[in-house]
Structures are given as C-alpha cells and as structure tokens.
Protein backbone atom coordinates (compact mmCIF):
# COMPACT_ATOMS: atom_id res chain seq x y z
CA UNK A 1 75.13 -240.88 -1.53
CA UNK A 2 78.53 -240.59 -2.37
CA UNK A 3 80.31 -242.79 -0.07
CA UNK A 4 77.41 -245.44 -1.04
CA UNK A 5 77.77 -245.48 -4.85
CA UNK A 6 81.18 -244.23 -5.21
CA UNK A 7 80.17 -241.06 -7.30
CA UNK A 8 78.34 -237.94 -7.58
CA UNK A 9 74.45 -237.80 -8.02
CA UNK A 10 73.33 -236.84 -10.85
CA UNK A 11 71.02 -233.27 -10.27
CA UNK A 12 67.61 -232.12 -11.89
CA UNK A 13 66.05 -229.55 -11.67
CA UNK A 14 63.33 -227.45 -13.24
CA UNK A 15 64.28 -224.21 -15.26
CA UNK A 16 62.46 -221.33 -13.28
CA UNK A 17 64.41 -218.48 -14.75
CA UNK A 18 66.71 -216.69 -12.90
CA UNK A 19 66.14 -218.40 -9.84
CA UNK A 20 67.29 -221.72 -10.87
CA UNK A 21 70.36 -220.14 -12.83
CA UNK A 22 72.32 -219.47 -9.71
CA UNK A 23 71.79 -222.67 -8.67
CA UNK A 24 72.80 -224.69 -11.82
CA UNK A 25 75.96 -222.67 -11.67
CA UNK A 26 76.63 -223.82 -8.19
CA UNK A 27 76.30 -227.24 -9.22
CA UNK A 28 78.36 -226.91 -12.33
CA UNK A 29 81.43 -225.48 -10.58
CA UNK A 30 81.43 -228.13 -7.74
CA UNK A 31 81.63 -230.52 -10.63
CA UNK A 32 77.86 -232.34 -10.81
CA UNK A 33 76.30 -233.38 -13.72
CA UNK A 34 73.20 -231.49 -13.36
CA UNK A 35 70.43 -231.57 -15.92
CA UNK A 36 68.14 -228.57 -16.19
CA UNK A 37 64.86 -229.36 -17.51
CA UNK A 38 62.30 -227.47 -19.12
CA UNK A 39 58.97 -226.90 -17.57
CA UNK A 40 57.24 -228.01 -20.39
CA UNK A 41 58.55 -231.41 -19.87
CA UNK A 42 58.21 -231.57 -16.45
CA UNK A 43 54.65 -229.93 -15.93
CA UNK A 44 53.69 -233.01 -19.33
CA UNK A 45 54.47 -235.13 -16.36
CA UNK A 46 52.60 -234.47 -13.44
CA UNK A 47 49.49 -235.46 -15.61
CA UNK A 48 49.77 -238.60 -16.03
CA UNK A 49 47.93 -239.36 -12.67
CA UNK A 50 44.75 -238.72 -12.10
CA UNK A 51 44.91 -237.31 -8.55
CA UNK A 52 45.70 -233.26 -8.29
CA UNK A 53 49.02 -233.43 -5.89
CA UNK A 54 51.71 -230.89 -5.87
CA UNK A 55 54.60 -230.57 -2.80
CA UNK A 56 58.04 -231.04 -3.07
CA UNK A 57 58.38 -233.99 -2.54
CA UNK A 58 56.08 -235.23 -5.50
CA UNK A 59 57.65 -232.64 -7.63
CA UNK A 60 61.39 -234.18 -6.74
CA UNK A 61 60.43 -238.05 -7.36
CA UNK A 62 58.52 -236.75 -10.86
CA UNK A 63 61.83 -235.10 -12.40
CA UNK A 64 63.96 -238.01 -11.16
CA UNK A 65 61.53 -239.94 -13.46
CA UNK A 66 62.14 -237.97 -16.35
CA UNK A 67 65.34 -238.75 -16.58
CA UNK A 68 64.45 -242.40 -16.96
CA UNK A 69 61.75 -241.86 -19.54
CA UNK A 70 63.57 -239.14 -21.86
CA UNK A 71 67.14 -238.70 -22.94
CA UNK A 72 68.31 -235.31 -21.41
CA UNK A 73 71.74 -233.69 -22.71
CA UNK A 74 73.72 -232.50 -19.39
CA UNK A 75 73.89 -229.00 -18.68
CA UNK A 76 77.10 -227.39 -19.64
CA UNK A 77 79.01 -223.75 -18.44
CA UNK A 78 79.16 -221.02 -21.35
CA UNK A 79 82.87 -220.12 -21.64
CA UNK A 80 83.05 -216.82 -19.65
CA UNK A 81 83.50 -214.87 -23.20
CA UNK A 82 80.26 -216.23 -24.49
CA UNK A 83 78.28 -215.73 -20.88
CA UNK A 84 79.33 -211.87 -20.59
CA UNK A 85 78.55 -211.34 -24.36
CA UNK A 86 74.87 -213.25 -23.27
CA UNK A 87 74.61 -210.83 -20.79
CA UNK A 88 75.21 -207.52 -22.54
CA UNK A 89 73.68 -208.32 -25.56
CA UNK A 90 70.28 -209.29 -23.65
CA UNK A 91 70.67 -205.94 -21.67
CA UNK A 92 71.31 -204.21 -24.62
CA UNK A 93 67.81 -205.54 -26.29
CA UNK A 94 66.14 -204.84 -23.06
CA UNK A 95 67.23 -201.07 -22.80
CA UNK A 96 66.67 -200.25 -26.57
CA UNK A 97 63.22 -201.75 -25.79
CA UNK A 98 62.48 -199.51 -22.76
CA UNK A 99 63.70 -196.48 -25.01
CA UNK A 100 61.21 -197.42 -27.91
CA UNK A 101 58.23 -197.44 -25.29
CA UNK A 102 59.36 -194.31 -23.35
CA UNK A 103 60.16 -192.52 -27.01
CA UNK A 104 56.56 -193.21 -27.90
CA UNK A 105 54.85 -191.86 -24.63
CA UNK A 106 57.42 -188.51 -25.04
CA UNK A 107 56.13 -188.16 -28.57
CA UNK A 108 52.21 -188.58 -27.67
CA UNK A 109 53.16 -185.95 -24.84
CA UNK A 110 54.95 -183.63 -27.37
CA UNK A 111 51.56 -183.91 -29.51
CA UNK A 112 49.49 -182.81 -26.74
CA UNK A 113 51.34 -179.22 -26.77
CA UNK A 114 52.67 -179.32 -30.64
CA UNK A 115 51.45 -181.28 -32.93
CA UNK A 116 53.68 -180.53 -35.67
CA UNK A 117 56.84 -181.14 -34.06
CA UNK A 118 57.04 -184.47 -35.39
CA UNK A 119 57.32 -183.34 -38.73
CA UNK A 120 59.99 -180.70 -38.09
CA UNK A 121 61.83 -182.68 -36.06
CA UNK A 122 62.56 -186.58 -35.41
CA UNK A 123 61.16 -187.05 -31.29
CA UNK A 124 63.87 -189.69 -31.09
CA UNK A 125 66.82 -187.16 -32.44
CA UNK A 126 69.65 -186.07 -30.59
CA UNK A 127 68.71 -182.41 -31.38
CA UNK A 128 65.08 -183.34 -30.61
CA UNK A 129 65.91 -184.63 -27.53
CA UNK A 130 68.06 -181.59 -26.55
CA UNK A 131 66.33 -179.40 -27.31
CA UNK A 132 62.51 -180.42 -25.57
CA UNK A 133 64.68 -180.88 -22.69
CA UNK A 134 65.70 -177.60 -22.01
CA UNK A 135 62.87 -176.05 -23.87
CA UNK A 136 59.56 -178.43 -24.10
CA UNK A 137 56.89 -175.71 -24.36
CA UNK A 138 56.31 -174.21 -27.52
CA UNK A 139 56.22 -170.34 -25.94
CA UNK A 140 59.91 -170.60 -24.97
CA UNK A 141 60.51 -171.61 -28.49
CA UNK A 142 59.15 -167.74 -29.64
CA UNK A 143 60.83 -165.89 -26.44
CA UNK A 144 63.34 -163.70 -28.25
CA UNK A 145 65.79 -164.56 -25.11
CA UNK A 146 66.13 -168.06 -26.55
CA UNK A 147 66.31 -167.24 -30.04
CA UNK A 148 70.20 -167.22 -29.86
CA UNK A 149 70.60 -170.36 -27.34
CA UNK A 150 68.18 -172.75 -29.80
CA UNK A 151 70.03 -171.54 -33.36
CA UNK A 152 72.98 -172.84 -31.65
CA UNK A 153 72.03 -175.62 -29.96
CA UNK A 154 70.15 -176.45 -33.51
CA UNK A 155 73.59 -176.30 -35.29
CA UNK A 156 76.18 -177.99 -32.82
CA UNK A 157 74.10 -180.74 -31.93
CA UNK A 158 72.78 -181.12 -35.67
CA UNK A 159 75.96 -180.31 -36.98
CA UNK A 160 74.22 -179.84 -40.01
CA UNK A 161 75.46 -175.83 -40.03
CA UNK A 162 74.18 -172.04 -39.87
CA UNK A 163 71.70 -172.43 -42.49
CA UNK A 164 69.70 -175.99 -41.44
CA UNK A 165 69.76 -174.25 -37.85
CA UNK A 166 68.01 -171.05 -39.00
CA UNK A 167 65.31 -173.23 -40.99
CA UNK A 168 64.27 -175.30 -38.64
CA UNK A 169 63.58 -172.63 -35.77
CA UNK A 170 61.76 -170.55 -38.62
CA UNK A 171 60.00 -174.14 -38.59
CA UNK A 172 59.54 -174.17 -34.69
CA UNK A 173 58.26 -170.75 -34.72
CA UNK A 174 55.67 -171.77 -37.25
CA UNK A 175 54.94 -174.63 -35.06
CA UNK A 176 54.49 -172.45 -32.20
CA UNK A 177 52.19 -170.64 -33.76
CA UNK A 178 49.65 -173.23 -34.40
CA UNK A 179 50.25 -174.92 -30.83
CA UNK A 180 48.48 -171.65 -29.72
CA UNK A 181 45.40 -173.05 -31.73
CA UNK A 182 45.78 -176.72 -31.99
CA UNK A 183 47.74 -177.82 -28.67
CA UNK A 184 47.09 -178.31 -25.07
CA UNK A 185 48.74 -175.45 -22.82
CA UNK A 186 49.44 -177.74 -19.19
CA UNK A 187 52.46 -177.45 -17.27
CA UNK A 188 52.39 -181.05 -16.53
CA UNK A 189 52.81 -181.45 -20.31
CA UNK A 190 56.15 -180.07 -20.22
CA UNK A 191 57.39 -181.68 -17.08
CA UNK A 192 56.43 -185.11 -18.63
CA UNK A 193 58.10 -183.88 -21.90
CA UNK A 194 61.51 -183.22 -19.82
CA UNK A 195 61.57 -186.40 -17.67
CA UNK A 196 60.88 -188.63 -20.86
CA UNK A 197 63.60 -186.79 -22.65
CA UNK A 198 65.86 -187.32 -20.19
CA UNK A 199 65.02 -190.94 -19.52
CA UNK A 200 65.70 -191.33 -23.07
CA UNK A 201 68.80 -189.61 -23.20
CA UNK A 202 70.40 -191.81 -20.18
CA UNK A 203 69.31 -194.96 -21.90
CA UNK A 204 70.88 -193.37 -25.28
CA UNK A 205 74.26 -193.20 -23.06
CA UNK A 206 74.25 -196.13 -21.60
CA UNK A 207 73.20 -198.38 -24.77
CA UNK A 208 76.56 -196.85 -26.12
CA UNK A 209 78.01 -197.93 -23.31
CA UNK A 210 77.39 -201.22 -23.71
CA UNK A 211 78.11 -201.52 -27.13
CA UNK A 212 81.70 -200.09 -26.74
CA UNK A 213 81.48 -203.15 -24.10
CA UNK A 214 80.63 -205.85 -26.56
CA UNK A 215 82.31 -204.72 -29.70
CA UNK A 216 85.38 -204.91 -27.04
CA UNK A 217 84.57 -208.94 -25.98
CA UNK A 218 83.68 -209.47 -29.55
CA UNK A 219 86.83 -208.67 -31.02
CA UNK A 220 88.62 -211.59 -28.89
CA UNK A 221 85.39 -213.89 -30.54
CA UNK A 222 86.91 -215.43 -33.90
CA UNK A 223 82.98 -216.21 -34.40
CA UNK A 224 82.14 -212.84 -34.59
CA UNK A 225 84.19 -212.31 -37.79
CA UNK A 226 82.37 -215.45 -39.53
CA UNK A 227 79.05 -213.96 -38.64
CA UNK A 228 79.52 -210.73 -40.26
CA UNK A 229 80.50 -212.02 -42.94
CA UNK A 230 77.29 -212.95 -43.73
CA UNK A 231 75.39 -210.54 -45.71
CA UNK A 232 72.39 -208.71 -43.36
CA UNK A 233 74.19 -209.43 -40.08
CA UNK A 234 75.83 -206.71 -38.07
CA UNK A 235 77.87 -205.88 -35.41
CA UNK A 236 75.05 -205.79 -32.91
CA UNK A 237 73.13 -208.96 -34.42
CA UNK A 238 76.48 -211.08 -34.55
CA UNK A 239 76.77 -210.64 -30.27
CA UNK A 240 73.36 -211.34 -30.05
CA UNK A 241 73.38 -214.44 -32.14
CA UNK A 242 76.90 -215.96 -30.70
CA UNK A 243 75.44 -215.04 -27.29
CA UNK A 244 72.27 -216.84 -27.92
CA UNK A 245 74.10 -219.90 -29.76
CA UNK A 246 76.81 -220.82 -27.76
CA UNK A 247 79.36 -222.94 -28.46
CA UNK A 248 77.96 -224.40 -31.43
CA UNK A 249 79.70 -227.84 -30.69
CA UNK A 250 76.73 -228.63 -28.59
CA UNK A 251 75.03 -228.76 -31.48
CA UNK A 252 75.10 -231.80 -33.62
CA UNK A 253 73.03 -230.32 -36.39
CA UNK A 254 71.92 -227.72 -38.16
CA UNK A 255 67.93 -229.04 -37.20
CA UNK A 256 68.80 -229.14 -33.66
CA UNK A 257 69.81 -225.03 -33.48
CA UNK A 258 66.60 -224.71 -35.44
CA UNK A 259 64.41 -226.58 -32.78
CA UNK A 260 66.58 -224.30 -30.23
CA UNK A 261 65.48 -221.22 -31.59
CA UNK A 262 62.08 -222.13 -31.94
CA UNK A 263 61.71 -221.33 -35.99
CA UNK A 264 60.30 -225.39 -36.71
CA UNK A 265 57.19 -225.79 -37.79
CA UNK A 266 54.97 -227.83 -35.80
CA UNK A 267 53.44 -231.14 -36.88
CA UNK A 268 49.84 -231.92 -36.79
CA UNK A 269 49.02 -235.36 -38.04
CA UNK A 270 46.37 -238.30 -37.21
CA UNK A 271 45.13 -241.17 -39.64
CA UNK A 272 44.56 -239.70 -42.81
CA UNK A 273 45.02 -236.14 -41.70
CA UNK A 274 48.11 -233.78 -42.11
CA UNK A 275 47.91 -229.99 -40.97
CA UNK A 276 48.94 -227.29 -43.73
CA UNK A 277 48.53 -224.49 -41.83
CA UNK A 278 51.22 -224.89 -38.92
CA UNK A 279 52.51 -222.24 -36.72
CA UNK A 280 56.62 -222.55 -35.34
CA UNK A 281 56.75 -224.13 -32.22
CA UNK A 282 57.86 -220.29 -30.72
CA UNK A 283 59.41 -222.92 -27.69
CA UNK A 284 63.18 -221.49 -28.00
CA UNK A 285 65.33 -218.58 -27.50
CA UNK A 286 63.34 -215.87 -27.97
CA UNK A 287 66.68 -213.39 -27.76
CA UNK A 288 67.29 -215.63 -31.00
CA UNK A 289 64.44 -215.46 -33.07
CA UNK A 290 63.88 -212.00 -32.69
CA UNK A 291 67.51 -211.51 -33.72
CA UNK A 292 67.08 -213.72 -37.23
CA UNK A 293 63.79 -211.85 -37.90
CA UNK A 294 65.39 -208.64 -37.96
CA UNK A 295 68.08 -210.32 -39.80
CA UNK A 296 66.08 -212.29 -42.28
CA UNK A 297 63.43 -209.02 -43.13
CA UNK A 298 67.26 -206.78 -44.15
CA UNK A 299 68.20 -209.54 -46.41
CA UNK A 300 65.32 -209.41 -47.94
CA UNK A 301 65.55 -205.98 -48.82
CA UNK A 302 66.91 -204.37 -52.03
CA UNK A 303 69.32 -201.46 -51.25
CA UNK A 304 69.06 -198.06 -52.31
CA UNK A 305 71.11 -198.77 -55.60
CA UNK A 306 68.69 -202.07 -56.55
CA UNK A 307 71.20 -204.47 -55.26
CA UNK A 308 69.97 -206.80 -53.07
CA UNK A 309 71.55 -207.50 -49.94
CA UNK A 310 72.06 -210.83 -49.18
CA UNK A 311 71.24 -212.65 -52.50
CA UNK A 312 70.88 -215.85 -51.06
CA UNK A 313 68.07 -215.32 -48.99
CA UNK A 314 66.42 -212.77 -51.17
CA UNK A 315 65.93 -215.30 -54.48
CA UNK A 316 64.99 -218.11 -51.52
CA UNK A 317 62.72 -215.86 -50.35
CA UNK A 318 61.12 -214.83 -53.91
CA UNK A 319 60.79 -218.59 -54.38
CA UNK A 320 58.93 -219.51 -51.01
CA UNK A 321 56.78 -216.65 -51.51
CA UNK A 322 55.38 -218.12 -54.98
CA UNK A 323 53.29 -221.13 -53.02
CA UNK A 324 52.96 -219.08 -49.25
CA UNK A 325 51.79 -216.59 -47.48
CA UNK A 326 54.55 -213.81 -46.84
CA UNK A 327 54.42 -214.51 -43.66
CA UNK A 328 55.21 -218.34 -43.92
CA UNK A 329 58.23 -217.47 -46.84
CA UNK A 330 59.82 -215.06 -43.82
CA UNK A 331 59.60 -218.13 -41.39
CA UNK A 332 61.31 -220.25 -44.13
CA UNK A 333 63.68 -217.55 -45.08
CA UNK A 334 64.84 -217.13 -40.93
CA UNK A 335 65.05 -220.66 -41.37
CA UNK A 336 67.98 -220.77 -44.33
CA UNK A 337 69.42 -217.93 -42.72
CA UNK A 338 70.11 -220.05 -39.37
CA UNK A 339 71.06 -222.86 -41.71
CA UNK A 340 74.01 -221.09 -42.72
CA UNK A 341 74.75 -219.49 -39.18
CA UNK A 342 75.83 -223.10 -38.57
CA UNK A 343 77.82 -223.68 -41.43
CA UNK A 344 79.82 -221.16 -41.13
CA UNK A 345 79.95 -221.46 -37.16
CA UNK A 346 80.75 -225.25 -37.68
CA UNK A 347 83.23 -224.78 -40.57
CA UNK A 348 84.81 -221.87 -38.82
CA UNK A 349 85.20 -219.89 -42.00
CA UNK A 350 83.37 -217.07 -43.61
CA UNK A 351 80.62 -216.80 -45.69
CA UNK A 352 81.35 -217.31 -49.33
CA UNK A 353 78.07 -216.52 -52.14
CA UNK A 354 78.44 -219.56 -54.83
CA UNK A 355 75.79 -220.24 -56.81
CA UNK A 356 73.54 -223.53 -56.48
CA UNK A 357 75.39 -225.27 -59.06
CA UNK A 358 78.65 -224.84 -57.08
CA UNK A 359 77.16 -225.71 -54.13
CA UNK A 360 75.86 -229.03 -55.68
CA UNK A 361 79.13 -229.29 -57.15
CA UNK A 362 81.28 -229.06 -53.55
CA UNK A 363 78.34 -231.82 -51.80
CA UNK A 364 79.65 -234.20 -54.91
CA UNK A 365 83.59 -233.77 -53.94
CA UNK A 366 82.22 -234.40 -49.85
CA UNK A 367 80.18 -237.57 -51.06
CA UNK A 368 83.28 -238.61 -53.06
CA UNK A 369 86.03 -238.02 -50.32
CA UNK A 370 83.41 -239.81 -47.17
CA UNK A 371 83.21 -242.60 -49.62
C-alpha cells in the first residue's frame, strides 16, 4: 500500500484493553497514524444491517467505515513522564483497593474470636496489624509470657508512650475476657487473622513504595504544582488526575475533558419532551471520576476550625443543592471542580480564589483585549 499511494495507511482499530494497547504503541513508534476507536462506536455499527455476521473480515471493512462516517482525533503517545505517572497512580488505586477488601475480611475474622477489638483498636492500624500478627488469639493476649513483648510492641509501634501502652492491654485483657463468652475459639480463625494481616501489611509497604515513586516523577511535572494549588487536591489526587488528563493540549475545551471523564449529563429529548432526571454518561475515565469525587466531597467539607476548604466549590455547591438532589449538586460540583483543573492546566499557573465580581471583572479586560 505504500509503494501504491505514496504514504502510510492510516490504522483502526478497536480498544480491547490491554490487548490492543501494545499494539497501538507499535504502530505509534513506527510512525502510523493509527486511530483507536471505542467499542461503543464500533459495536453502534455492526447494527445497521439486518443480517447477524461477525468474522474478521466484516469487523475490518466496518471500522474502515467509521472513519468515513465520524470524525476521529488520531491517537497520540503520552510523554514517557505522564505514561509512568498513569501507570503508578492506577496501581496505586488498585492496591489500596485490594487492602480495603482484605482489611474488611481480617476485621469480620477478628470479630469471630473478639468482638471488641474493634473498639480498642483500629483493624487497619499499624499496631493493630502488628500485633494480630504475632498474636491473633485472644488467650495469648492474657499469657503472662507475652505480657512484656505486647506493652512494648504497644508503645514502639504506637509511639504513643508507657502509659497508652499499659491502657490498651488492660483493654485487651478485658477483651479477652469476654471473647471467652462472646467469640468463636477455631484455630483456623487465627491462621486467617495472620495471613490477612500480613497481606495487608505487604500491600501497606508497597503502596509506600509507590508513592515515594510518584512524588519522585511528580516533582519533574510543573503540572503537579498547579494542581495542588487547588484547594481539596493532594499529592496523591494531583498524579492521579495529570495521569488521567494528559497533556491537556489535546484538549480544546474545558467541555471536551468533561465528556472525557464521563461527569456530562446525558440528554433525553423527542418532540415536546425533555428529560429532568438524567444520569452522567459514566462513558470516560473512570481512574478520573473517581479521583474528582473524592476531590469534590473534601471541598465540600468544613474543617475542624469552621473554615471551609475550598470556598469555591463549597458556596457552588450550597447553591446547586437549593433546586437538586445532593446527589445531582455533587455531580455539578465535580463538574466546576474539573472546570478549573483546565484552567489552571491550560493557563499553566496556580490557582488564585477571587471572588465572582473579579472574575467577571478579568472576562471584561479578555473581551476588551480579543476585540
């Protein structure tokens, strides 16, 4: 094809996860322009006959189609910076998701053999952790051998000194005490208890791992900086965003990195009818919206001192939640939040608070100096 036409083809192909992603990089590196199309697209397709037929072949002549019929953007590489912080952040998410689900089965195991532990102790603490490790039955908690081994592991790991030490094990031994009534003496109990705890503690160590990873990439990301500067955005939300993102040139709006995360409402509208009660489209980055939810519910909050925390979003927030649902005013508040994730991306320069006359003020001067 390329001695005929005098060029490259163009390549399609459908997004199938991992297993096209090797691929597209292939492509990409030997210089193609390769479109990669999602398979909500190309599955809309493949019904517009009537006759059921699905081989390779069909499939291959169908996405050639497509790109007559809709106007694809070509695929582009991540800068190696952004694709390694991609990476690590979305291991990061998945590990500290594994450790949430294994933390809850130790803790329903823990219950089975002491019921109040939970209250003496947080399951998901380091001390917690060390010390149902070494100790996960409740009788070894009373053995006067161990007495001296858990005050001190109670007090180094804690560091919380002599005293917190000797009131929690008088808590244990309490605890103890009503296992012998209230809890379930197994042996498989405690082996669970030990191989959750140690799961957990693994994934603890390598989750730090990886963060002394990305806070290492990040601090050769300009972006970074700009993002934290936002109020409600961290460290670990700032990789994961960035990662997500991009280069936000690819972006020529802020609507088009809201239809990429998946945060726009959907439209439902025929004749006379328009739907109120729309759901997002959920048909983006889900590494993405789950990052601005966790964003948008913090800035939201009022800190311990009645400050709020990002006061942008909070009195946008009180205002959406007048005429919605809370649910609906949290969409719309992930929504404003994302809005200035590209203003400040785009602009490369840090958040500043101004209040809405300001702002109105500063449009005015941009009218004025594009006129």
């Amino acid at each position: 094809m390329e001695e005929a036409f005098s060029s490259k083809p163009l390549i399609a192909l459908e997004s199938t996860g991992h297993y096209s992603q090797r691929i597209v990089h292939f492509f990409l590196k030997q210089g193609f322009e390769v479109y990669h199309i999602n398979p909500l697209i190309s599955h809309s397709i493949k019904n517009s006959v009537v006759r059921k037929v699905k081989t390779d072949r069909v499939d291959a002549l169908e996405l050639a189609r497509l790109l007559f019929v809709h106007a694809f953007y070509p695929t582009t590489m991540l800068k190696e910076q952004l694709a390694n912080l991609k990476v690590l952040a979305r291991t990061r998410g998945q590990l500290v998701e594994q450790r949430a689900n294994l933390l809850n089965k130790l803790q329903c195991a823990i219950e089975q053999i002491a019921p109040l532990f939970p209250t003496i102790l947080n399951p998901g603490s380091l001390t917690a952790l060390t010390l149902v490790n070494k100790f996960p039955t409740p009788c070894e908690w009373s053995k006067k051998a161990n007495q001296h081994v858990i005050l001190d592991m109670l007090q180094t790991v804690s560091r919380k000194g002599r005293l917190y030490a000797q009131q929690k094990y008088a808590d244990l031994l309490s605890c103890a005490d009503d296992a012998q009534v209230t809890g379930i003496s197994l042996s498989a109990y405690a082996a669970t208890i030990q191989c959750y705890a140690s799961i957990v503690q693994s994934l603890d160590a390598q989750i730090s791992l990886l963060d002394d990873q990305i806070k290492a990439l990040a601090e050769q990301l300009p972006a970074i900086t700009f993002l934290k500067s936002i109020p409600g955005i961290g460290d670990t939300l700032a990789a994961i965003i960035l990662g997500e993102i991009g280069d936000i040139e690819r972006f020529a709006n802020a609507k088009q990195l809201v239809a990429f995360s998946g945060i726009d409402p959907s439209v439902k509208q025929s004749g006379n009818f328009v739907g109120t009660k729309n759901k997002v489209t959920k048909r983006g980055s889900p590494f993405l919206r789950h990052a601005l939810y966790i964003a948008a519910t913090t800035s939201i909050r009022k800190e311990s001192k009645g400050s709020q925390v990002n006061s942008v979003i909070y009195e946008y927030y009180q205002r959406k939640i007048e005429t919605k649902t809370k649910k609906q005013a949290l969409g719309a508040a992930m929504n404003k939040l994302l809005r200035i994730i590209f203003s400040v991306l785009k602009n490369k320069q840090p958040f500043r608070l101004i209040t809405p006359d300001q702002q109105v003020e500063l449009y005015q001067k941009h009218l004025q100096k594009a006129a």
